[in-house]
N, C-alpha and C. Protein backbone atom coordinates (compact mmCIF):
# COMPACT_ATOMS: atom_id res chain seq x y z
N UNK A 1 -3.83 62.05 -56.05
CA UNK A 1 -3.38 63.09 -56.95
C UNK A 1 -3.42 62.54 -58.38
N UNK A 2 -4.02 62.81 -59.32
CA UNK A 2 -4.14 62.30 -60.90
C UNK A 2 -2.67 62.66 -61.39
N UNK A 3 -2.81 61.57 -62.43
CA UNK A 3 -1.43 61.46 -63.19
C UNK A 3 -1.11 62.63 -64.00
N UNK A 4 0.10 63.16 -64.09
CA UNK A 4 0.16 64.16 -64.84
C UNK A 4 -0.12 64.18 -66.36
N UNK A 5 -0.86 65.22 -67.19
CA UNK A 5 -0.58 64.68 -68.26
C UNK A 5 0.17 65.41 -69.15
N UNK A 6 1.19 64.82 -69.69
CA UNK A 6 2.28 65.33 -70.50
C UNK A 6 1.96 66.47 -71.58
N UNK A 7 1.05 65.94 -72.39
CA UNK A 7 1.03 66.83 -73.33
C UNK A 7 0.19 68.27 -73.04
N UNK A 8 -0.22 68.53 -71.89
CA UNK A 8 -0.82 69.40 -71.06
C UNK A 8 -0.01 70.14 -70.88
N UNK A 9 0.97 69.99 -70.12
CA UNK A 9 2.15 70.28 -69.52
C UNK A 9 2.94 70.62 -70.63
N UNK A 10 3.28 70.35 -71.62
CA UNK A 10 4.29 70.56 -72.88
C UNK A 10 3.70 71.64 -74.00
N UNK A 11 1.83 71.82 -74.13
CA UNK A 11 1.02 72.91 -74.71
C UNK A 11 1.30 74.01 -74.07
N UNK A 12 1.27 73.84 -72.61
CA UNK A 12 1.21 75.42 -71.77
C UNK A 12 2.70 76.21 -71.72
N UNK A 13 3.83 74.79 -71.39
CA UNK A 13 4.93 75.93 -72.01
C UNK A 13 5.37 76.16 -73.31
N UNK A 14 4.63 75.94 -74.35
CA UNK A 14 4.79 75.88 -75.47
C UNK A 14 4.21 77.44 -75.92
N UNK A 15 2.83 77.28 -75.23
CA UNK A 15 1.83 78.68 -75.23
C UNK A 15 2.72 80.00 -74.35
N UNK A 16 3.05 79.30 -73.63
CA UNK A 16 3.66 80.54 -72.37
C UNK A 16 5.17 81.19 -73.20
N UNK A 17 5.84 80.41 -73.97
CA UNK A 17 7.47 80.53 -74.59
C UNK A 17 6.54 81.67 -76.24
N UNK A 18 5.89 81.11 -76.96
CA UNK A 18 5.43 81.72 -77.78
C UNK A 18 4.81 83.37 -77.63
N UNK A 19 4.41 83.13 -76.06
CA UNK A 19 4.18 84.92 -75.85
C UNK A 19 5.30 86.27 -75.13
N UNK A 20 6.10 85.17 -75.42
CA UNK A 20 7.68 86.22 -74.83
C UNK A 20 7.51 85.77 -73.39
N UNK A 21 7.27 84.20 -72.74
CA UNK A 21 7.30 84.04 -71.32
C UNK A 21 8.53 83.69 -71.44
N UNK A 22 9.37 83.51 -70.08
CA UNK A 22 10.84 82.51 -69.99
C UNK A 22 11.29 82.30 -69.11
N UNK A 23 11.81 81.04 -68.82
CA UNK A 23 12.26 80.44 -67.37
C UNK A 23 13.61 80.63 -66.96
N UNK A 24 13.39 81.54 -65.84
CA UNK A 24 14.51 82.22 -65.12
C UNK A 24 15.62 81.28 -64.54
N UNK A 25 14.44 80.20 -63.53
CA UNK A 25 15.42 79.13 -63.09
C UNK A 25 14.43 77.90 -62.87
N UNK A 26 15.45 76.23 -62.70
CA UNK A 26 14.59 75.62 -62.79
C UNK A 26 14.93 74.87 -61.49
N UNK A 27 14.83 74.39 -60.51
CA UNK A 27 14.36 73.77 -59.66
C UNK A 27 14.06 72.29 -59.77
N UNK A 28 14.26 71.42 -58.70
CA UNK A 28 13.53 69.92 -58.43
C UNK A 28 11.84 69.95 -58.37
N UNK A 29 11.69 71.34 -57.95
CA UNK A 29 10.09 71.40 -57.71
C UNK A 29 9.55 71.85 -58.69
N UNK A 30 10.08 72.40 -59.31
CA UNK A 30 9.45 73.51 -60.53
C UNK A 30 10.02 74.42 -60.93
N UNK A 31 9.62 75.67 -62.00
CA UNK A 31 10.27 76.58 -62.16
C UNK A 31 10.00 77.85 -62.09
N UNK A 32 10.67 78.79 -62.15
CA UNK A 32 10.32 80.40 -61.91
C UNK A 32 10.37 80.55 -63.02
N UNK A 33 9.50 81.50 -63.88
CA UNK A 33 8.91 82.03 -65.34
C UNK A 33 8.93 83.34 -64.93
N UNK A 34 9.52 84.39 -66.21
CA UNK A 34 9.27 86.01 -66.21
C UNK A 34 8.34 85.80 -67.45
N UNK A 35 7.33 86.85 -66.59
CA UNK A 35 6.66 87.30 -67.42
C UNK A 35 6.28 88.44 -68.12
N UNK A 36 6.62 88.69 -69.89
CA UNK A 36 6.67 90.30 -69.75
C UNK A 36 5.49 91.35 -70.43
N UNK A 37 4.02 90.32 -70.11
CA UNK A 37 3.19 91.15 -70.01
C UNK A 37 2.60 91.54 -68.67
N UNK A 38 3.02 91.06 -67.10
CA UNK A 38 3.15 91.61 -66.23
C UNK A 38 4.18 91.84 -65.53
N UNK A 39 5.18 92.19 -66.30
CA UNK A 39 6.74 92.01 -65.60
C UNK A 39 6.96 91.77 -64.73
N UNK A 40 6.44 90.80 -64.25
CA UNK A 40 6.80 89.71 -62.59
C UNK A 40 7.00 88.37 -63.03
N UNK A 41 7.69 87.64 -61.71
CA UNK A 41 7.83 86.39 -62.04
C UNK A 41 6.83 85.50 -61.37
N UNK A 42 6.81 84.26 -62.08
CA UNK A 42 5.34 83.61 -61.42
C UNK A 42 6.12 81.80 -61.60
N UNK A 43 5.77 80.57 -60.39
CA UNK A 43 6.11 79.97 -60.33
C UNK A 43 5.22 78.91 -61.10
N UNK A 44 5.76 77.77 -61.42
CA UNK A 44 5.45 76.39 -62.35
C UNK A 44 5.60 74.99 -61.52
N UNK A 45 4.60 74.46 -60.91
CA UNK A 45 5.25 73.00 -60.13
C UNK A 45 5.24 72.13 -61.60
N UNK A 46 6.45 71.44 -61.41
CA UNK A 46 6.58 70.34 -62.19
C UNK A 46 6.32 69.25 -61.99
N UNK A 47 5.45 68.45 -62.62
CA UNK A 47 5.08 68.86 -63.79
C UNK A 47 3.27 69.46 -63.47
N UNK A 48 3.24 69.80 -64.48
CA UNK A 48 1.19 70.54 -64.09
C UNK A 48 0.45 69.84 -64.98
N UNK A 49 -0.46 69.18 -63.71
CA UNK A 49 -1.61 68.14 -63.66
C UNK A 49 -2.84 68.24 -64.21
N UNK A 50 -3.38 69.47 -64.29
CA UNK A 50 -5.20 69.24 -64.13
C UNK A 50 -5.02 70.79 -65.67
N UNK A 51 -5.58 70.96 -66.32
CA UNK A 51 -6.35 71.97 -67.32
C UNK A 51 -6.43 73.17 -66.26
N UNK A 52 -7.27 73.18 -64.90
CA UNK A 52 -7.39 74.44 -64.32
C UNK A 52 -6.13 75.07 -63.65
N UNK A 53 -4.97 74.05 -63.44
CA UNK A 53 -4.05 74.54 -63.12
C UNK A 53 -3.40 75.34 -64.01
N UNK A 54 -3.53 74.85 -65.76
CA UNK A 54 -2.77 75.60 -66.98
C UNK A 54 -3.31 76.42 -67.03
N UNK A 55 -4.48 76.66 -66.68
CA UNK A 55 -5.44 78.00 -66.79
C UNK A 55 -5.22 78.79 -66.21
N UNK A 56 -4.74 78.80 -64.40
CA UNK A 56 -4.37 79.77 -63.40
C UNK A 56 -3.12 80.01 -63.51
N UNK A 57 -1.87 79.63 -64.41
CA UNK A 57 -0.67 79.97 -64.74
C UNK A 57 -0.70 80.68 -65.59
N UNK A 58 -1.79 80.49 -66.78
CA UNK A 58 -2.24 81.73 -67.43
C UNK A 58 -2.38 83.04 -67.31
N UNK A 59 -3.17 82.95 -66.50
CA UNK A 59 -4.04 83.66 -65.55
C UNK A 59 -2.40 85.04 -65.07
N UNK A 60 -2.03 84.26 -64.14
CA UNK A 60 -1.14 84.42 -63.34
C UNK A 60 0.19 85.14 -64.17
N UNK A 61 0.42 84.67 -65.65
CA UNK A 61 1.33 84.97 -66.84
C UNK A 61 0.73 86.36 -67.47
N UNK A 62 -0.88 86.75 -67.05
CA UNK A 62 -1.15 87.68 -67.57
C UNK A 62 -2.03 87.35 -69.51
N UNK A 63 -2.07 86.20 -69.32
CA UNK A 63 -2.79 85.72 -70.76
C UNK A 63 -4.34 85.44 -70.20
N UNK A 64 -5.11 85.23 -71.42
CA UNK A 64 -6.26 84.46 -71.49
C UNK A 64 -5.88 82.52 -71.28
N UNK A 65 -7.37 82.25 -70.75
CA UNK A 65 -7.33 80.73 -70.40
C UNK A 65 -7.34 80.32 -71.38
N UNK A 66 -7.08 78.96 -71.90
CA UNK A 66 -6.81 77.94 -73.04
C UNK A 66 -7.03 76.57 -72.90
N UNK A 67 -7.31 76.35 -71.83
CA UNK A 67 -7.43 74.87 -71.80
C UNK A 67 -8.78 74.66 -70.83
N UNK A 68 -10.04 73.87 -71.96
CA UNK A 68 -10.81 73.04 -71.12
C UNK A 68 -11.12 72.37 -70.11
């Protein structure tokens, strides 16, 4: 499993908090995020590893991809 990388992980909730996302609850595993351009909630393992993962939380948040 590759090392996580931090500042990956710290852009996407940075990107996700800036579009009106927010974390409902947080967990040992991760966290639950509302999202209110699809008003559902969508989960976060902590911490997130790979660019395609920030991309499918995107995805999943209802935004465009952002990360290479």
């Amino acid at each position: 499993m590759p090392e996580p990388d931090r500042s990956l992980d710290a852009e996407l909730r940075k990107r996700l908090e800036a579009a009106g996302c927010f974390v409902e609850r947080r967990a040992p595993d991760g966290e639950t995020w509302f999202t209110p351009h699809r008003n559902r909630r969508f989960r976060i393992a902590a911490p997130v590893r790979t660019a395609s993962d920030a991309n499918a939380i995107l995805r999943e948040a209802g935004m465009e991809e952002a990360f290479p």
